[in-house]
N, C-alpha and C. Protein backbone atom coordinates (compact mmCIF):
# COMPACT_ATOMS: atom_id res chain seq x y z
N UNK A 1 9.58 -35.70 53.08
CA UNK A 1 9.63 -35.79 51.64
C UNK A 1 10.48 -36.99 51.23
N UNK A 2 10.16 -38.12 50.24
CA UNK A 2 10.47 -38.95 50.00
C UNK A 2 11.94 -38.31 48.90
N UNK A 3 12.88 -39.64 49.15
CA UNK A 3 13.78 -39.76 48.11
C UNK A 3 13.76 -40.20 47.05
N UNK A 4 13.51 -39.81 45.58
CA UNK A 4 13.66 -40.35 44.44
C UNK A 4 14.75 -41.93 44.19
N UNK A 5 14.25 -42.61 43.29
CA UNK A 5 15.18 -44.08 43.22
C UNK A 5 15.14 -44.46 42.03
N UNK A 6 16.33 -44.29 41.38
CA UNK A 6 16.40 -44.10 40.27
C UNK A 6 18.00 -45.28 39.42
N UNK A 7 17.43 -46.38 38.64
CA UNK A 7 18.96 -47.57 38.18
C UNK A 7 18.01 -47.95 36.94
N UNK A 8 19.51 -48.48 36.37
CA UNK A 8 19.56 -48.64 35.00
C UNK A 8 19.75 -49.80 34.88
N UNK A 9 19.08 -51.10 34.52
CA UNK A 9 20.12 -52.16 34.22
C UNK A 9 20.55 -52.32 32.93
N UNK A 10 21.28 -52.92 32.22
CA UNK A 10 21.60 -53.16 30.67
C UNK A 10 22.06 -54.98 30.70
N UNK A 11 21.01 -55.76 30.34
CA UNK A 11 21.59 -57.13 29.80
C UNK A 11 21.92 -57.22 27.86
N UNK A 12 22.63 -57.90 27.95
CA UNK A 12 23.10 -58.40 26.77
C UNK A 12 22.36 -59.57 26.46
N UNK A 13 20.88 -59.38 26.33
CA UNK A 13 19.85 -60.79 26.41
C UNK A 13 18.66 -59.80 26.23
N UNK A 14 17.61 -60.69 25.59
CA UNK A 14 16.28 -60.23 24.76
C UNK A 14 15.43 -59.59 25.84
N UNK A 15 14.64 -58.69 25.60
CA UNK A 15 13.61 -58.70 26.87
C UNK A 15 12.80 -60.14 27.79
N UNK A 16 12.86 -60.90 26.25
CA UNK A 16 11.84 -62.15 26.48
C UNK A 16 12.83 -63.10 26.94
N UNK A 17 14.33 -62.98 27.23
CA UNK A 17 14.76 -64.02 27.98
C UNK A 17 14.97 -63.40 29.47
N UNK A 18 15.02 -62.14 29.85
CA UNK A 18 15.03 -61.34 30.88
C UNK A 18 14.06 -61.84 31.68
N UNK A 19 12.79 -61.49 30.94
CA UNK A 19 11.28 -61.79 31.70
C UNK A 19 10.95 -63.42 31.66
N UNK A 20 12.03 -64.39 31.08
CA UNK A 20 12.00 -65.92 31.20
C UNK A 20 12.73 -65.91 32.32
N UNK A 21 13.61 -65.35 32.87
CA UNK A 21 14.28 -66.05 33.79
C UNK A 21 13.27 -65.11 35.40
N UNK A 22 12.92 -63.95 35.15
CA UNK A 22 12.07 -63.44 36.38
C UNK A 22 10.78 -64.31 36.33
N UNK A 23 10.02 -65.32 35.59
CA UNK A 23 8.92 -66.43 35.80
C UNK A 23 9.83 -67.46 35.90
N UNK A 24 11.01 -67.68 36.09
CA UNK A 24 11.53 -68.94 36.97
C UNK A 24 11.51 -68.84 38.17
N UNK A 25 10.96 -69.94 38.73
CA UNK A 25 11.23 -70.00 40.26
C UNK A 25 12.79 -70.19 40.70
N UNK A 26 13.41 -70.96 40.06
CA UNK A 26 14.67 -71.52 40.45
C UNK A 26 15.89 -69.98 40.21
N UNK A 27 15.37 -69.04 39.02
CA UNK A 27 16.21 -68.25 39.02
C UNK A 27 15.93 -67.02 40.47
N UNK A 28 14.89 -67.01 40.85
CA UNK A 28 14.37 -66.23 42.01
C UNK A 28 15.24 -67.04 43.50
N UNK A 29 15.09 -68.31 43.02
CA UNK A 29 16.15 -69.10 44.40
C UNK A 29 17.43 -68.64 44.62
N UNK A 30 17.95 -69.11 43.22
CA UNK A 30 18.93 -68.89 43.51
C UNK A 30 19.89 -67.32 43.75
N UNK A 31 19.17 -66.49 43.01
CA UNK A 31 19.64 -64.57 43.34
C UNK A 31 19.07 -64.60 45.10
N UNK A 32 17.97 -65.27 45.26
CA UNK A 32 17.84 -64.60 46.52
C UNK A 32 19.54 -65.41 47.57
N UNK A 33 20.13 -66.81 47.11
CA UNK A 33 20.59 -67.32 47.37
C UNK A 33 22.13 -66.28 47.50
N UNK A 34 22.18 -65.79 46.22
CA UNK A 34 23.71 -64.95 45.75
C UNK A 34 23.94 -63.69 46.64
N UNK A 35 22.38 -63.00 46.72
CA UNK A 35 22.79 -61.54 46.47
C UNK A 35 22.04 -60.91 47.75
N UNK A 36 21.05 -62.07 47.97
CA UNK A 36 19.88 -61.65 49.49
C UNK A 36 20.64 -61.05 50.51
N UNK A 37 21.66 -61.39 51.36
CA UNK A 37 22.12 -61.32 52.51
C UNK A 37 21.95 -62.35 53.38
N UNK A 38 22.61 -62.35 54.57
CA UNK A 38 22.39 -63.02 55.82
C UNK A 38 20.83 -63.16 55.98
N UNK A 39 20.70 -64.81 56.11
CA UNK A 39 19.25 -64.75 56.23
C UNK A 39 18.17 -64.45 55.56
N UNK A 40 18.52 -64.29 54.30
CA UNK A 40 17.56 -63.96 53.08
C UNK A 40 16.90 -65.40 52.89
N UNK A 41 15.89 -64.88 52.42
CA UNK A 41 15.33 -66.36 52.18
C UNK A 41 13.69 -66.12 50.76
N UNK A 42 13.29 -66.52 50.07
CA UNK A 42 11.97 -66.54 49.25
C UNK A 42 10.93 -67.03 49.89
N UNK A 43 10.19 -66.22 50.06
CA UNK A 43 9.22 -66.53 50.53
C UNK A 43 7.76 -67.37 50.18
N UNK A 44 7.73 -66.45 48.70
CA UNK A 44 6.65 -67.17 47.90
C UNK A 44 7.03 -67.12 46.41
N UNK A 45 6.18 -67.59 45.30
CA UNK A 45 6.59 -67.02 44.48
C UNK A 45 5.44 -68.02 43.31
N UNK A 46 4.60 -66.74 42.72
CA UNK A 46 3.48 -67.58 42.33
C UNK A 46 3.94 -66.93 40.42
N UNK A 47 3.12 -67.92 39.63
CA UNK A 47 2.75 -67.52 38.68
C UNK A 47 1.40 -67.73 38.04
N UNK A 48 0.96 -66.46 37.58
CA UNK A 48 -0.55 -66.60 36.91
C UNK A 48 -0.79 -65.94 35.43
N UNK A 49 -0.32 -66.89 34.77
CA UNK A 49 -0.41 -66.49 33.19
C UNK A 49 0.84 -65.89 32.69
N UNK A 50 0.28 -64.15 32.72
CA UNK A 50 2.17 -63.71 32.36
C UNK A 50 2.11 -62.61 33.71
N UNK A 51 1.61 -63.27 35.31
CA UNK A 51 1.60 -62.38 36.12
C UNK A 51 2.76 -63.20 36.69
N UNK A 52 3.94 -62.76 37.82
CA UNK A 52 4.72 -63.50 38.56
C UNK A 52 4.33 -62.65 39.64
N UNK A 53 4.80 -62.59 40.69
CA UNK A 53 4.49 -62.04 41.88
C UNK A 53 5.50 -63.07 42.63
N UNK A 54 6.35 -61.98 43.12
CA UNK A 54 7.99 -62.49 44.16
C UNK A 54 7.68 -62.30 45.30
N UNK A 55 7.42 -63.04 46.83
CA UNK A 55 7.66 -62.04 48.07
C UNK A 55 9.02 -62.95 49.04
N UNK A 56 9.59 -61.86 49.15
CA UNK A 56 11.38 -62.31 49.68
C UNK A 56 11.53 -61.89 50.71
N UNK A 57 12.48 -61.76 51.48
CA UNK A 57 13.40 -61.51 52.59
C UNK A 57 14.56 -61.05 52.65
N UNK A 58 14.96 -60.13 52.63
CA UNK A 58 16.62 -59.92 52.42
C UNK A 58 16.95 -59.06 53.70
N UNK A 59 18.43 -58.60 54.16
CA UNK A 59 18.57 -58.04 55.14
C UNK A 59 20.11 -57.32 54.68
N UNK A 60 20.24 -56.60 55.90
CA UNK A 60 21.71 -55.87 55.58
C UNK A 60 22.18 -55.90 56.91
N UNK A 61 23.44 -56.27 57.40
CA UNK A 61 24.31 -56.83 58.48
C UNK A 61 23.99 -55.41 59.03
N UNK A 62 24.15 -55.39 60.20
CA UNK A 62 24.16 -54.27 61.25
C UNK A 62 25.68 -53.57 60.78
N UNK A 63 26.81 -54.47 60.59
CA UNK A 63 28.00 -53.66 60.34
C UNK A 63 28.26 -53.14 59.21
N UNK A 64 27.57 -53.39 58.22
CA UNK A 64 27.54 -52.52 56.96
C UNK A 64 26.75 -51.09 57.01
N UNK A 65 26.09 -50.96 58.15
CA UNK A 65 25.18 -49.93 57.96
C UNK A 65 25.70 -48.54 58.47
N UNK A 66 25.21 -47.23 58.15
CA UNK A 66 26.11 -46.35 58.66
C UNK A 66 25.39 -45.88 60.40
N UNK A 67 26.24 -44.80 61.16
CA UNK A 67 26.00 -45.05 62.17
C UNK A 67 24.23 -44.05 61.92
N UNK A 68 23.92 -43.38 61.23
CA UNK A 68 22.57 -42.62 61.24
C UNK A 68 21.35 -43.72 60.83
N UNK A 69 21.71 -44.79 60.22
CA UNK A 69 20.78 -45.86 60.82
C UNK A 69 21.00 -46.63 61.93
N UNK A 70 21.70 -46.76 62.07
CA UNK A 70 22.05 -48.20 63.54
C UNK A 70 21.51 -47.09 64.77
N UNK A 71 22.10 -45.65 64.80
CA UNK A 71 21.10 -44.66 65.59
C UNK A 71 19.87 -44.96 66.35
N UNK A 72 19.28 -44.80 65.26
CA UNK A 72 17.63 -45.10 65.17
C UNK A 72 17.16 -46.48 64.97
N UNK A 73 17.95 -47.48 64.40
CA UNK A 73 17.52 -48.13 64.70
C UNK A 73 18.65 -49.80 64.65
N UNK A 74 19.18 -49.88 65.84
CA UNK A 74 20.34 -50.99 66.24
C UNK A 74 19.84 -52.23 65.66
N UNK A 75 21.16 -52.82 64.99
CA UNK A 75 20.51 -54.22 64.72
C UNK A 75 20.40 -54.38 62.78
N UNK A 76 20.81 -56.02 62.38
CA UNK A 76 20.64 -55.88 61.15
C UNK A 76 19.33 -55.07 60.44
N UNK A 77 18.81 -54.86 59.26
CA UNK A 77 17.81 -54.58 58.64
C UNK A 77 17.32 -55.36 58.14
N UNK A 78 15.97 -55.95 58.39
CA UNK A 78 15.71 -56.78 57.79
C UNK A 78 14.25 -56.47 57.14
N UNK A 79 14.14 -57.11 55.95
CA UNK A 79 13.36 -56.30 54.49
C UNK A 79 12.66 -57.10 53.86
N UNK A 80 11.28 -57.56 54.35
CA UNK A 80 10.31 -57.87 53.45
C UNK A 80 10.26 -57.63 52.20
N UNK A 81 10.14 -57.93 50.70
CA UNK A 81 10.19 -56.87 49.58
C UNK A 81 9.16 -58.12 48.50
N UNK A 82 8.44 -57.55 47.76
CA UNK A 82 7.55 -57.70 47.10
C UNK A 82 7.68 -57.04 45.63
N UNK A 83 8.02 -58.58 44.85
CA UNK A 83 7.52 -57.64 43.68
C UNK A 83 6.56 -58.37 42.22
N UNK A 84 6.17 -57.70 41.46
CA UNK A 84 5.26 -58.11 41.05
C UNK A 84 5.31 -57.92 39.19
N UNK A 85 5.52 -58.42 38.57
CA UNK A 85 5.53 -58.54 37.13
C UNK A 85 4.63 -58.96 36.09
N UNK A 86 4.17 -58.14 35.28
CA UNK A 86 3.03 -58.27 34.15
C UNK A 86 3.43 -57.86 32.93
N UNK A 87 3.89 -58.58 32.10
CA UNK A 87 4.42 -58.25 30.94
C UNK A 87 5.88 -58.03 31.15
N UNK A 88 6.37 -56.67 30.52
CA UNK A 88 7.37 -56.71 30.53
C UNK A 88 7.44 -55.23 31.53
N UNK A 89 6.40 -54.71 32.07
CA UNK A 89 6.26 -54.00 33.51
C UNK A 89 6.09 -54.79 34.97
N UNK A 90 6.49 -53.86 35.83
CA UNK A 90 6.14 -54.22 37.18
C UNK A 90 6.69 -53.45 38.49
N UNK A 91 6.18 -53.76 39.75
CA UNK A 91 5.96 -52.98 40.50
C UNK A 91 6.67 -53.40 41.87
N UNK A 92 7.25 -52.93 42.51
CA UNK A 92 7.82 -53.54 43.75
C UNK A 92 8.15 -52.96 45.07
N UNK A 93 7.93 -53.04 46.78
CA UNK A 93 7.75 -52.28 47.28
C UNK A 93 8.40 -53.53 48.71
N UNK A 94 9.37 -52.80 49.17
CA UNK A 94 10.03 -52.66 50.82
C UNK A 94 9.70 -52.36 51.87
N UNK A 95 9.68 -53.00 52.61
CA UNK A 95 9.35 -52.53 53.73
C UNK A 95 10.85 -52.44 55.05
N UNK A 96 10.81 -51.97 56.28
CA UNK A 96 12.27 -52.37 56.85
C UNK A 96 11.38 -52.50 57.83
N UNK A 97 11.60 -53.92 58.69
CA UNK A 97 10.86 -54.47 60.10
C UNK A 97 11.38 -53.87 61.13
N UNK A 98 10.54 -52.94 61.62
CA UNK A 98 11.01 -51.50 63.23
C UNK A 98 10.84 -50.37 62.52
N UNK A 99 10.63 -50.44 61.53
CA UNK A 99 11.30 -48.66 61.22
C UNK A 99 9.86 -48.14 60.23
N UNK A 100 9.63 -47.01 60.31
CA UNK A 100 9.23 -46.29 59.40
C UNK A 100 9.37 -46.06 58.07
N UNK A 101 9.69 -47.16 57.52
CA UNK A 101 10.84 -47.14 55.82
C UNK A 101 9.77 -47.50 54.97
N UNK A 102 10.24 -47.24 53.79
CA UNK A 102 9.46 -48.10 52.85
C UNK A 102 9.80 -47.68 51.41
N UNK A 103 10.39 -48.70 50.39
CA UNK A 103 10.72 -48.18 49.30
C UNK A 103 9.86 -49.08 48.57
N UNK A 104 9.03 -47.62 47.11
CA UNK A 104 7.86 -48.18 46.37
C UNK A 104 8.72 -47.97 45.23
N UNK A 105 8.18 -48.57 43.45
CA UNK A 105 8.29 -48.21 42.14
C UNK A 105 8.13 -49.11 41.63
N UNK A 106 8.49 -49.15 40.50
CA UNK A 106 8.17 -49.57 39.14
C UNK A 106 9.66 -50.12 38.70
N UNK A 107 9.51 -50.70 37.37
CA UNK A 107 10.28 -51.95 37.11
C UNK A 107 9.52 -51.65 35.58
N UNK A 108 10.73 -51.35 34.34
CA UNK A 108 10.07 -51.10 32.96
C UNK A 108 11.09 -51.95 32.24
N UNK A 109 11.00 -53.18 31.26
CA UNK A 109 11.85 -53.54 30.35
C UNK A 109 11.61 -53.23 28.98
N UNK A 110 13.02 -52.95 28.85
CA UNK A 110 12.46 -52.35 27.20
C UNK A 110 13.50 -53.10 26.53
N UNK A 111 13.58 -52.89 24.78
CA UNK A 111 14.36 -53.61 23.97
C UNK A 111 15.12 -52.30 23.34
N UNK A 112 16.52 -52.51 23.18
CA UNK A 112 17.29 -51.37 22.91
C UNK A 112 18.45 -52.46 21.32
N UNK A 113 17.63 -52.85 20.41
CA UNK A 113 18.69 -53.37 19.31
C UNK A 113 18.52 -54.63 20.38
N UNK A 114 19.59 -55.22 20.02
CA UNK A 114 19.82 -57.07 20.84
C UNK A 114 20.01 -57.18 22.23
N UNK A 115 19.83 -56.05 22.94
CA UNK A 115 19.91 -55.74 24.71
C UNK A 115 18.48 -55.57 25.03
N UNK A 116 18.36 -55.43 26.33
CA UNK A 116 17.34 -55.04 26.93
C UNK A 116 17.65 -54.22 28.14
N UNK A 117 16.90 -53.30 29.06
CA UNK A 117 16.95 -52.10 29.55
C UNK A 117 15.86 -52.27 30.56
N UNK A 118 16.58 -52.99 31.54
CA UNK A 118 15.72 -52.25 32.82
C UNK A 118 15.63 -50.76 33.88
N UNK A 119 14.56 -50.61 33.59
CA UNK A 119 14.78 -49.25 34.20
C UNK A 119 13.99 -49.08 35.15
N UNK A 120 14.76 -48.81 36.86
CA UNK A 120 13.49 -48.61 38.36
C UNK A 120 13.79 -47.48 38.43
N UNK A 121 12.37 -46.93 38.66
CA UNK A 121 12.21 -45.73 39.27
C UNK A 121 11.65 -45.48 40.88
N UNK A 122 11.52 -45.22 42.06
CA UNK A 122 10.64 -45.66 42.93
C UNK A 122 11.16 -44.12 43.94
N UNK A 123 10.70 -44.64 44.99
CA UNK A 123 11.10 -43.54 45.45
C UNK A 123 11.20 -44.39 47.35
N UNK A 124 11.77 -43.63 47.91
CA UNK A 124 12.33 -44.08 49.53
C UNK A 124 11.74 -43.45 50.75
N UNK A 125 11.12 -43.54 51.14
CA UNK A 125 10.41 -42.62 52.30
C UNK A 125 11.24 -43.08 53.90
N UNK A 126 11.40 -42.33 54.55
CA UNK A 126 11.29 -42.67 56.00
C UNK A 126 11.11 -41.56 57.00
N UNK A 127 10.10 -41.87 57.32
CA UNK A 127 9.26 -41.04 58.54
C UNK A 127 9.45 -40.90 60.04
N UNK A 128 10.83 -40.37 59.72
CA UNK A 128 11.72 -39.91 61.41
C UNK A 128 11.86 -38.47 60.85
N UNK A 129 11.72 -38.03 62.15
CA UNK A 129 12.05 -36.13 61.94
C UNK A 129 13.20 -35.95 62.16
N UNK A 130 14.23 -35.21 61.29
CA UNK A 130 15.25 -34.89 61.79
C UNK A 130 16.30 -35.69 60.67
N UNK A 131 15.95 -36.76 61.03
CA UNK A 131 17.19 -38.01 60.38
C UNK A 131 16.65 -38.82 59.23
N UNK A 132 14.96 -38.35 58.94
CA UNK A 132 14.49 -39.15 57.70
C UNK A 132 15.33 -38.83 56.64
N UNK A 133 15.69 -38.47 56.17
CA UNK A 133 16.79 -37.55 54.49
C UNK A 133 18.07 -38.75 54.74
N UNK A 134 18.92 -38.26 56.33
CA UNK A 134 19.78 -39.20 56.11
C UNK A 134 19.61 -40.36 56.24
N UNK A 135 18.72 -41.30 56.45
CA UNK A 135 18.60 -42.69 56.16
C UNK A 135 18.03 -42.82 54.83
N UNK A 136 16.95 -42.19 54.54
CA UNK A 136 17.13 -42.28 52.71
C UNK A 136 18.09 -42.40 52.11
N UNK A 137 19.04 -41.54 52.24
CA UNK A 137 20.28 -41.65 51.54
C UNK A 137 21.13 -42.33 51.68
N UNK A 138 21.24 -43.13 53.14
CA UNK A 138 21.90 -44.25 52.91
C UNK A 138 20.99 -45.14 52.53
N UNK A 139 19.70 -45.88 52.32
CA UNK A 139 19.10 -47.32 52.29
C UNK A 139 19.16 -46.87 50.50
N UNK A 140 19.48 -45.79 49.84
CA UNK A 140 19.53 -45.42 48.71
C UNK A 140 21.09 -46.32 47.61
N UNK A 141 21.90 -45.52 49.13
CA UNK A 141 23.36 -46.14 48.55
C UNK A 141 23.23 -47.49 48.39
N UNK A 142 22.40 -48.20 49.89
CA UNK A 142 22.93 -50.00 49.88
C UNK A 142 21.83 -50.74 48.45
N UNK A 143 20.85 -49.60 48.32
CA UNK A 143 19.86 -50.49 47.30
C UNK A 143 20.39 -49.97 45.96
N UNK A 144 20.99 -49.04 45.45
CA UNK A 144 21.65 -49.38 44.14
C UNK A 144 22.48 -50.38 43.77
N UNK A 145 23.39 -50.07 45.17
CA UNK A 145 24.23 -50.97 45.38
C UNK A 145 23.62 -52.85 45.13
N UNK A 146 22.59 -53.12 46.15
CA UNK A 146 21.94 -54.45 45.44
C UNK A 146 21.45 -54.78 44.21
N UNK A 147 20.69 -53.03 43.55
CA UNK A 147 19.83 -53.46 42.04
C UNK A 147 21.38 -54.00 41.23
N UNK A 148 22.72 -53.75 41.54
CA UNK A 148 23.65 -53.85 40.81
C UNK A 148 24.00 -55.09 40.82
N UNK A 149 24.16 -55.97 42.10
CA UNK A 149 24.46 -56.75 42.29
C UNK A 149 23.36 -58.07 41.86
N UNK A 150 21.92 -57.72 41.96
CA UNK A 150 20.99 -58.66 41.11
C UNK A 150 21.03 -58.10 39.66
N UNK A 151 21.22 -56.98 39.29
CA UNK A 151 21.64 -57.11 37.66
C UNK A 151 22.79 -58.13 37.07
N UNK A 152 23.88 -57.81 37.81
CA UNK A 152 25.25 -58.87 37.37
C UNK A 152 24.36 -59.99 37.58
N UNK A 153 23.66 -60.55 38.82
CA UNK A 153 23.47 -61.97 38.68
C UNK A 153 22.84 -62.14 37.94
N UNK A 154 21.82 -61.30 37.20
CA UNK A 154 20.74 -62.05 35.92
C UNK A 154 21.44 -62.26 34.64
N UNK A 155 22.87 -61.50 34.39
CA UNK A 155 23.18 -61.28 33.26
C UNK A 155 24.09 -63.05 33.24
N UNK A 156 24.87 -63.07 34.18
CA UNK A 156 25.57 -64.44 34.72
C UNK A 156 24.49 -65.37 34.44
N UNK A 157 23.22 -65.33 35.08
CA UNK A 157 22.30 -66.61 34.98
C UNK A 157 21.76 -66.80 33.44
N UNK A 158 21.74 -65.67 33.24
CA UNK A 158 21.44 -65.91 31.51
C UNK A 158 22.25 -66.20 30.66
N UNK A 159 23.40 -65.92 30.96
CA UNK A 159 24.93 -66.48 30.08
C UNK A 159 25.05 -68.22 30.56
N UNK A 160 24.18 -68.91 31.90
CA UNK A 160 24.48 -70.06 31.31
C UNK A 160 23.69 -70.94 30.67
């Protein structure tokens, strides 16, 4: 049974400058640059009208990880991730290279007065018996932990 995935972002910036800086290429460089990890890198990154479509690389150091992943599976994590934007929705989905992982959802911006409101919902699967729950729950902790850390950076990139 998959884990629910559930963050809030809040910028102090329009929806329409939110969704200006996710159809920059250069703002996609440089977060993957800030916030990716060791070895992160962009992979692609197309635009078609008001479609963007991101595919990245990011990873998580072997020593950050707890020991019920390194368990199963030794060695940094390293994370294909894909995501995809149409309007002011979109969709995005993980993979972890060795493992049975995979985190899917959605991506909603809304306008709240002079802020805007991102809100992911997705959910975390991993398909080990026994130990799937506890690696959800940690790839849960380190990915709030990142949606937080690419929220601060969009709010920074939009303040300059």
């Amino acid at each position: 049974m998959a884990t629910p995935l559930a963050y809030t972002a809040r910028y102090t910036y329009s929806v329409e400058a939110v969704r200006a800086a996710f159809s920059d290429e250069q703002y996609w460089k440089a977060r993957i640059a800030e916030v990716g990890g060791p070895g992160a890198r962009l992979d692609s990154f197309t635009v078609d009208g008001d479609q963007v479509r991101v595919q990245m690389v990011q990873a998580i150091p072997a020593d950050q990880l707890p020991p019920a992943i390194t368990a199963v599976r030794p060695g940094d994590l390293v994370i294909p991730r894909t995501e995809t934007y149409t309007g002011t929705t979109g969709s995005f989905e993980a993979r972890v290279e060795g493992a049975p992982a995979i985190v899917r959802g959605t991506v909603t911006l809304t306008a709240e007065g002079n802020v805007s409101v991102g809100t992911v919902t997705g959910s975390i699967e991993v398909k080990i018996p026994l130990f799937g729950s506890k690696i959800e729950a940690a790839i849960s902790e380190h990915l709030v932990a990142l949606l937080a850390n690419e929220a601060e950076f969009t709010e920074q990139w939009l303040a300059r």
